[in-house]
C-alpha atoms as a PDB file:
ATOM      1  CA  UNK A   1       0.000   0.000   0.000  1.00  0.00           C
ATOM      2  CA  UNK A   2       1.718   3.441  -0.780  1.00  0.00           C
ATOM      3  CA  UNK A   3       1.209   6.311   0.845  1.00  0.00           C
ATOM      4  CA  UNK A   4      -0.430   9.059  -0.969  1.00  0.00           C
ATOM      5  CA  UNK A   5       2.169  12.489  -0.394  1.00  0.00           C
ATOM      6  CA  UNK A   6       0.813  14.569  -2.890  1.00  0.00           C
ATOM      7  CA  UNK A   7      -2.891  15.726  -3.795  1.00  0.00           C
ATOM      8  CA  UNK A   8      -4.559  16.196  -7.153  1.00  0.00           C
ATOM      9  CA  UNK A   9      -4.706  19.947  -8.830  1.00  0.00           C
ATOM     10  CA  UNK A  10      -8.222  20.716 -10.379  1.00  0.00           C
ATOM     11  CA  UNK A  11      -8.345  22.709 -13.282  1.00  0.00           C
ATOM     12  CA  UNK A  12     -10.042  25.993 -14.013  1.00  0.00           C
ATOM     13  CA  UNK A  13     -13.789  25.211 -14.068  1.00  0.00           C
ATOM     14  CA  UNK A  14     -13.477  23.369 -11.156  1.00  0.00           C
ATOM     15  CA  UNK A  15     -16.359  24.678  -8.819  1.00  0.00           C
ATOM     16  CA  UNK A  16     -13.846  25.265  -5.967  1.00  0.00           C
ATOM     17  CA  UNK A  17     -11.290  27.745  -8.038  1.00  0.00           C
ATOM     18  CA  UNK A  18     -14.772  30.282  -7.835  1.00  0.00           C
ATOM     19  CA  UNK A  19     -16.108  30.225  -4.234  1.00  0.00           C
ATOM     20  CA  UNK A  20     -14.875  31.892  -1.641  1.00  0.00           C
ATOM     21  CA  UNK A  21     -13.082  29.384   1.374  1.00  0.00           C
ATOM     22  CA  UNK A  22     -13.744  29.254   4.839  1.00  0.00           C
ATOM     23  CA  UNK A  23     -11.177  30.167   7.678  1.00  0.00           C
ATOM     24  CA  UNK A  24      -9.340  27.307   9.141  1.00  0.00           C
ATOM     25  CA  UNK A  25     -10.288  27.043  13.267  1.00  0.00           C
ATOM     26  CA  UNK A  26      -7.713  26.828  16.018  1.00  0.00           C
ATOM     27  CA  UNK A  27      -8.902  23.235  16.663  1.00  0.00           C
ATOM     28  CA  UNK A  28      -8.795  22.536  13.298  1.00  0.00           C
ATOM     29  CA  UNK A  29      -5.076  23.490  11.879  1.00  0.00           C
ATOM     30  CA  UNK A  30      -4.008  21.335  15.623  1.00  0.00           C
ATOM     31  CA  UNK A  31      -5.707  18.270  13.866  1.00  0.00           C
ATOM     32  CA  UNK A  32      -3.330  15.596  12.357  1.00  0.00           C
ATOM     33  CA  UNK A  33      -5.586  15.233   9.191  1.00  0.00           C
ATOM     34  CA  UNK A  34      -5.129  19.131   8.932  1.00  0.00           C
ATOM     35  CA  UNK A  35      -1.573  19.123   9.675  1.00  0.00           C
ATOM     36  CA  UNK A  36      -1.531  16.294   6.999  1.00  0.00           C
ATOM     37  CA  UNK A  37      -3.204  18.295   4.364  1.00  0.00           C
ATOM     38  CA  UNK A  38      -0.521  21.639   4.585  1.00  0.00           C
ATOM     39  CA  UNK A  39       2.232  19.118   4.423  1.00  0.00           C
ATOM     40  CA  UNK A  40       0.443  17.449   1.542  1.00  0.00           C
ATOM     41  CA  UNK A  41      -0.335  20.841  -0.239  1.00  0.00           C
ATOM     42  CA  UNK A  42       3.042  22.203   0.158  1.00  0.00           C
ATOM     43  CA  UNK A  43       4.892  18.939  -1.759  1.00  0.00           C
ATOM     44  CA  UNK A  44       2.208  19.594  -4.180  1.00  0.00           C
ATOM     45  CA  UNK A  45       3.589  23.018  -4.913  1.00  0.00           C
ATOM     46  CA  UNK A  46       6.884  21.640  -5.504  1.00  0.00           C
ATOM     47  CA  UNK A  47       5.710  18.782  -7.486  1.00  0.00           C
ATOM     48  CA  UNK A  48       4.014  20.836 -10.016  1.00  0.00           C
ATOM     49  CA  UNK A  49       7.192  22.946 -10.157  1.00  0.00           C
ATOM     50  CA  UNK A  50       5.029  25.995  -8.631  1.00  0.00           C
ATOM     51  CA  UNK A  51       6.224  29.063  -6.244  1.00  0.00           C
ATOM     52  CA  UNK A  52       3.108  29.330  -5.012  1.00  0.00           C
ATOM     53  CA  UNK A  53      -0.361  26.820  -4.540  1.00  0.00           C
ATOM     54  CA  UNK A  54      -4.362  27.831  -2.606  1.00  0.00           C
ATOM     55  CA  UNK A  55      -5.929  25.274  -1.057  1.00  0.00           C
ATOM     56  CA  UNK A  56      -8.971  25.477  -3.468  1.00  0.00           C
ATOM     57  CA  UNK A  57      -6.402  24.652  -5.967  1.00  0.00           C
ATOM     58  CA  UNK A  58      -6.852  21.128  -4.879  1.00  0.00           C
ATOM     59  CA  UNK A  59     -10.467  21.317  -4.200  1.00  0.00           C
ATOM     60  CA  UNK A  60     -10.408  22.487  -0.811  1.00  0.00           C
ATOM     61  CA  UNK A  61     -12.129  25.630   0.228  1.00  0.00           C
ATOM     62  CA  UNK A  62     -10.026  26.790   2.959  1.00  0.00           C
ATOM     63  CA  UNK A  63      -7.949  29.433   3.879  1.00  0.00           C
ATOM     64  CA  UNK A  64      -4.610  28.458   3.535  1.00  0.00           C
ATOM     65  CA  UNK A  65      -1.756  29.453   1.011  1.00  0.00           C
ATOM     66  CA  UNK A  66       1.895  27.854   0.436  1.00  0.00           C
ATOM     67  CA  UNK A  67       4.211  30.072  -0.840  1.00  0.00           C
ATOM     68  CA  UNK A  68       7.960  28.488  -2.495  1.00  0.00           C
ATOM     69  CA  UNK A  69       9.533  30.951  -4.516  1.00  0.00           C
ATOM     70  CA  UNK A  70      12.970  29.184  -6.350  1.00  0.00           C
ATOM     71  CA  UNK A  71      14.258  29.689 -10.027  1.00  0.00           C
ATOM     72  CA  UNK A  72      11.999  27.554 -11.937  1.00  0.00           C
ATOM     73  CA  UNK A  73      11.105  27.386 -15.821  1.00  0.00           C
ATOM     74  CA  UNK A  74       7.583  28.524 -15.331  1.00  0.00           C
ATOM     75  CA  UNK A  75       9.187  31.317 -13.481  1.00  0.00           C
ATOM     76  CA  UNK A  76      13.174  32.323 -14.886  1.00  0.00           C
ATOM     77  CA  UNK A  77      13.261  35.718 -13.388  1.00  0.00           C
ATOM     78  CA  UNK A  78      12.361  34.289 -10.193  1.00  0.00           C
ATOM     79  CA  UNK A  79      16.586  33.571  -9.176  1.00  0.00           C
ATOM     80  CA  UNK A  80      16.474  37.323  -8.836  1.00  0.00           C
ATOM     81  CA  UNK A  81      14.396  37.331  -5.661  1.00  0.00           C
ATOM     82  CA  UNK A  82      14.578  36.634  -2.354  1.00  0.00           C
ATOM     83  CA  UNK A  83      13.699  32.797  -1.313  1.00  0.00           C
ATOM     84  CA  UNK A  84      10.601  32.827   0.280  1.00  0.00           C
ATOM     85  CA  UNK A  85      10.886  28.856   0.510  1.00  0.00           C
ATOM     86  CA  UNK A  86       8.231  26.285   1.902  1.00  0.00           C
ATOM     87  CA  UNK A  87       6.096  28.947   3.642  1.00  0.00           C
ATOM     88  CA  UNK A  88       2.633  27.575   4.953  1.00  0.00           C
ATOM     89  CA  UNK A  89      -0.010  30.689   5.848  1.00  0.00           C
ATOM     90  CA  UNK A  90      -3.123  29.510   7.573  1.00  0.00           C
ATOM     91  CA  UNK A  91      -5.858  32.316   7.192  1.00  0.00           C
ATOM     92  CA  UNK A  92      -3.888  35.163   5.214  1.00  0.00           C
ATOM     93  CA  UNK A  93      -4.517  38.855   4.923  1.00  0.00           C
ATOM     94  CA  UNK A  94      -3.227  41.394   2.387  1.00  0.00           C
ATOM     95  CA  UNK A  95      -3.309  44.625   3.616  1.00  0.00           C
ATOM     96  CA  UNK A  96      -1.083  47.925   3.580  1.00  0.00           C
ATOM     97  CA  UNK A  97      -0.657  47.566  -0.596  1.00  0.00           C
ATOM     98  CA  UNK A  98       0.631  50.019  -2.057  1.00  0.00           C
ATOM     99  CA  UNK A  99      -0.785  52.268  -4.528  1.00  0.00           C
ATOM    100  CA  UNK A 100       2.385  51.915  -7.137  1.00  0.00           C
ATOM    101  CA  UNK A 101       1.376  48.894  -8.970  1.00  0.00           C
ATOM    102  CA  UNK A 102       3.116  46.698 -11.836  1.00  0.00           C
ATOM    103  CA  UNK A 103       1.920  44.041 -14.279  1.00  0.00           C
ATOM    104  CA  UNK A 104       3.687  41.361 -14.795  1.00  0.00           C
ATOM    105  CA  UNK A 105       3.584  37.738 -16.307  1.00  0.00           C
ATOM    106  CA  UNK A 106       1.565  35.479 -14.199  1.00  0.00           C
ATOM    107  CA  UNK A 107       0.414  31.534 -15.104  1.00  0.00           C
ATOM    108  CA  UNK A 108      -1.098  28.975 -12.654  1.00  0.00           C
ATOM    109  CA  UNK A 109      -1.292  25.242 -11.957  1.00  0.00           C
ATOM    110  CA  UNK A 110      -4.914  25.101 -12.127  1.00  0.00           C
ATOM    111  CA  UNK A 111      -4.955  26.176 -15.410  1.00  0.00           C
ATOM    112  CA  UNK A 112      -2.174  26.321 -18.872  1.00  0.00           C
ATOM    113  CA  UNK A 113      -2.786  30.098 -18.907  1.00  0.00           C
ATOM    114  CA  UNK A 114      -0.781  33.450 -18.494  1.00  0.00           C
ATOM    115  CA  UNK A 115      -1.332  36.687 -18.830  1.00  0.00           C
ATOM    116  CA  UNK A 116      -0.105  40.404 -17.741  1.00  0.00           C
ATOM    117  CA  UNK A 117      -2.009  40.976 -14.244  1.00  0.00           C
ATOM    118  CA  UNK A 118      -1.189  44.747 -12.633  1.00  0.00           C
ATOM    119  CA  UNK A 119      -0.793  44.327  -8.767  1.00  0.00           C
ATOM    120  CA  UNK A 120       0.642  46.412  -5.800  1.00  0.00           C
ATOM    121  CA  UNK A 121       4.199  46.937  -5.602  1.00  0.00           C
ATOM    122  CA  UNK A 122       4.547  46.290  -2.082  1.00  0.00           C
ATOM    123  CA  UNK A 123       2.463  44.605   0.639  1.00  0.00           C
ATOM    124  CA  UNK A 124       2.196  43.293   4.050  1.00  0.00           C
ATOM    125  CA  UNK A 125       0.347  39.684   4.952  1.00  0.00           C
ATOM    126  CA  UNK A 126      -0.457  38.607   8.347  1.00  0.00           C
ATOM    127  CA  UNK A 127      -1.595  34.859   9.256  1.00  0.00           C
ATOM    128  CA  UNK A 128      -0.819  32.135  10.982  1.00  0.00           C
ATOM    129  CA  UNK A 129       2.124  29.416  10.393  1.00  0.00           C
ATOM    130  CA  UNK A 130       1.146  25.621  10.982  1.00  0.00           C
ATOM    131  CA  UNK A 131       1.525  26.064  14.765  1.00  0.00           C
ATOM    132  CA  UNK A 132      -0.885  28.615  15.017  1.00  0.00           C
ATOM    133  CA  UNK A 133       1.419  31.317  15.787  1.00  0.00           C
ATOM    134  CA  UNK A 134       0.975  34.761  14.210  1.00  0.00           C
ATOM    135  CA  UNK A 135       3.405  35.711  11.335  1.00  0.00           C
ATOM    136  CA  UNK A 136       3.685  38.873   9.215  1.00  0.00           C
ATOM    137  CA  UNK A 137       5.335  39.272   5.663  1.00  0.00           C
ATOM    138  CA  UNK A 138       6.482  42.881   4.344  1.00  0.00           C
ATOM    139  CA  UNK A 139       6.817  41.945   0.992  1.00  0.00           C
ATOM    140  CA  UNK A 140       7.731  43.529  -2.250  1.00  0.00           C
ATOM    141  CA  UNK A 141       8.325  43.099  -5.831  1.00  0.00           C
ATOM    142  CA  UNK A 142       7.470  39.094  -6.876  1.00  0.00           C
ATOM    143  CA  UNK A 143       7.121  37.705  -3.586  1.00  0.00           C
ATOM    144  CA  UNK A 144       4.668  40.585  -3.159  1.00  0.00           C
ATOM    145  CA  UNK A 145       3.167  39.188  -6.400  1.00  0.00           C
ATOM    146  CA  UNK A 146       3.379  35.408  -5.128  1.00  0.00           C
ATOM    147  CA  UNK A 147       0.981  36.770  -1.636  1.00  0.00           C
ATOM    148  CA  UNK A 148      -1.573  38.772  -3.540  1.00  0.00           C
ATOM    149  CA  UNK A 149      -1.827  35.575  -6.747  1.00  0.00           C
ATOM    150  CA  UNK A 150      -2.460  33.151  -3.797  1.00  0.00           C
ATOM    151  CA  UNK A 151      -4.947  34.963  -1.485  1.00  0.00           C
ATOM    152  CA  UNK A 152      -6.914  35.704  -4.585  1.00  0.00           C
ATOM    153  CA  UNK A 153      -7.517  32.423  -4.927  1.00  0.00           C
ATOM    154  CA  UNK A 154      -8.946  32.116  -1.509  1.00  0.00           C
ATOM    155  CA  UNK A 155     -11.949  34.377  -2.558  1.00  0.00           C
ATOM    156  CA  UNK A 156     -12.357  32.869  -5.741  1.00  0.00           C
ATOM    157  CA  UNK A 157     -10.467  35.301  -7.792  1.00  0.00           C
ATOM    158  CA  UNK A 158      -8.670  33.845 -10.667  1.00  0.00           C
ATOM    159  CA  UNK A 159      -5.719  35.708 -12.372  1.00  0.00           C
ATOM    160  CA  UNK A 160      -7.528  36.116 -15.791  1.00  0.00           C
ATOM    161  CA  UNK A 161     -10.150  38.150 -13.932  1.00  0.00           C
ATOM    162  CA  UNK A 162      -7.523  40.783 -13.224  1.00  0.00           C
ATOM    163  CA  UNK A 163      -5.873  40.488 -16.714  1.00  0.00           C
ATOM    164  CA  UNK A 164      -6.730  44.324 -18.258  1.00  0.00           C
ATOM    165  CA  UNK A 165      -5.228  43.763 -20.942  1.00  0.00           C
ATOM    166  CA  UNK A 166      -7.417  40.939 -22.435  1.00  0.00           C
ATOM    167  CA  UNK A 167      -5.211  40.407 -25.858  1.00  0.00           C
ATOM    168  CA  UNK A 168      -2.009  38.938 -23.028  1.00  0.00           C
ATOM    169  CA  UNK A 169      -3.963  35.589 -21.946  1.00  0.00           C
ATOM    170  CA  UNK A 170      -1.698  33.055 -23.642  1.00  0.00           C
ATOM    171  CA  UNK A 171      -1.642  29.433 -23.681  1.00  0.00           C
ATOM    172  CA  UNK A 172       1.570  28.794 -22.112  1.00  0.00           C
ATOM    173  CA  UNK A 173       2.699  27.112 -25.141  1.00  0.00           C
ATOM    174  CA  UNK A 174       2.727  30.375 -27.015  1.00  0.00           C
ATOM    175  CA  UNK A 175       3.891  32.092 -23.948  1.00  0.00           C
ATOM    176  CA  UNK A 176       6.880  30.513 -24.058  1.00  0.00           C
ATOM    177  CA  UNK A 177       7.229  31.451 -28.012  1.00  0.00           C
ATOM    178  CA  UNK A 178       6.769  34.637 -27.894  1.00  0.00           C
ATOM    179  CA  UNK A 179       6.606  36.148 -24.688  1.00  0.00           C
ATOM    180  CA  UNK A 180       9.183  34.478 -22.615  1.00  0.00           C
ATOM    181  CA  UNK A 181      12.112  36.043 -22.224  1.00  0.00           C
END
């Protein structure tokens, strides 16, 4: 019998990429299943060669994010940034973004899609870590980017619905042929 270590990512029009997910309880994130489940999620993240996975992105509607930003093909630029590696945040909040905003290139596991999404510069995210205990990110640049991708998720936000530029969703196929870098 083997031991299943990673979970299954749905794809966009999966009903659970479009609702909005519930906080996680104190009792709750000190469960073993639960504890399970964020170790589960964050070699999921890895697996699929992502900085950055929602829990609804494996069809569970709750509010946690795993953040693992590393040089990666879906991401090249990504070696210029700060590691933000393996980070599990149990109920996040963005808040404090700034006003000066950027778009960039963003993609997603859920989905073979990319596209230029504008977002805040700079931002701070509070949460909790797997033991429960408070944390607080001052982020900026693409880890700031990584944060704001992920917590949208958590209200059932997906990045083509902040694509303003509709004529930069690309198959990541074509992304790669023309847009990449």
């Amino acid at each position: 019998m083997t031991r299943k270590t990673t979970l299954e990512i749905v794809r966009l029009g999966h009903p659970a990429l479009r609702a909005v997910s519930e906080p996680v309880t104190k009792t709750e994130l000190r469960s073993r299943k639960f504890q399970k489940f964020l170790k589960q999620l964050a070699k999921t993240c890895k697996q699929g060669d992502g900085v950055g996975i929602a829990a609804p992105q494996v069809g569970v509607n709750k509010r946690v994010i795993v953040v693992n930003i590393h040089e990666t093909s879906r991401y090249p630029d990504s070696s210029d940034t700060p590691a933000y590696r393996d980070i599990i945040v149990v109920n996040p909040k963005c808040h404090s973004c700034s006003t000066e905003r950027t778009e960039d290139w963003e993609g997603d596991l859920s989905s073979n899609l990319y596209g230029l999404v504008p977002r805040s510069v700079r931002c701070t995210v509070n949460g909790l870590n797997p033991d429960g205990e408070e944390v607080t990110y001052e982020l900026e640049g693409f880890p700031a980017r990584v944060f704001q991708h992920e917590i949208d998720h958590l209200d059932g936000v997906f990045l083509i619905d902040r694509v303003e530029r509709k004529e930069t969703i690309a198959e990541r196929e074509m992304w790669e042929k023309f847009h990449l870098k």
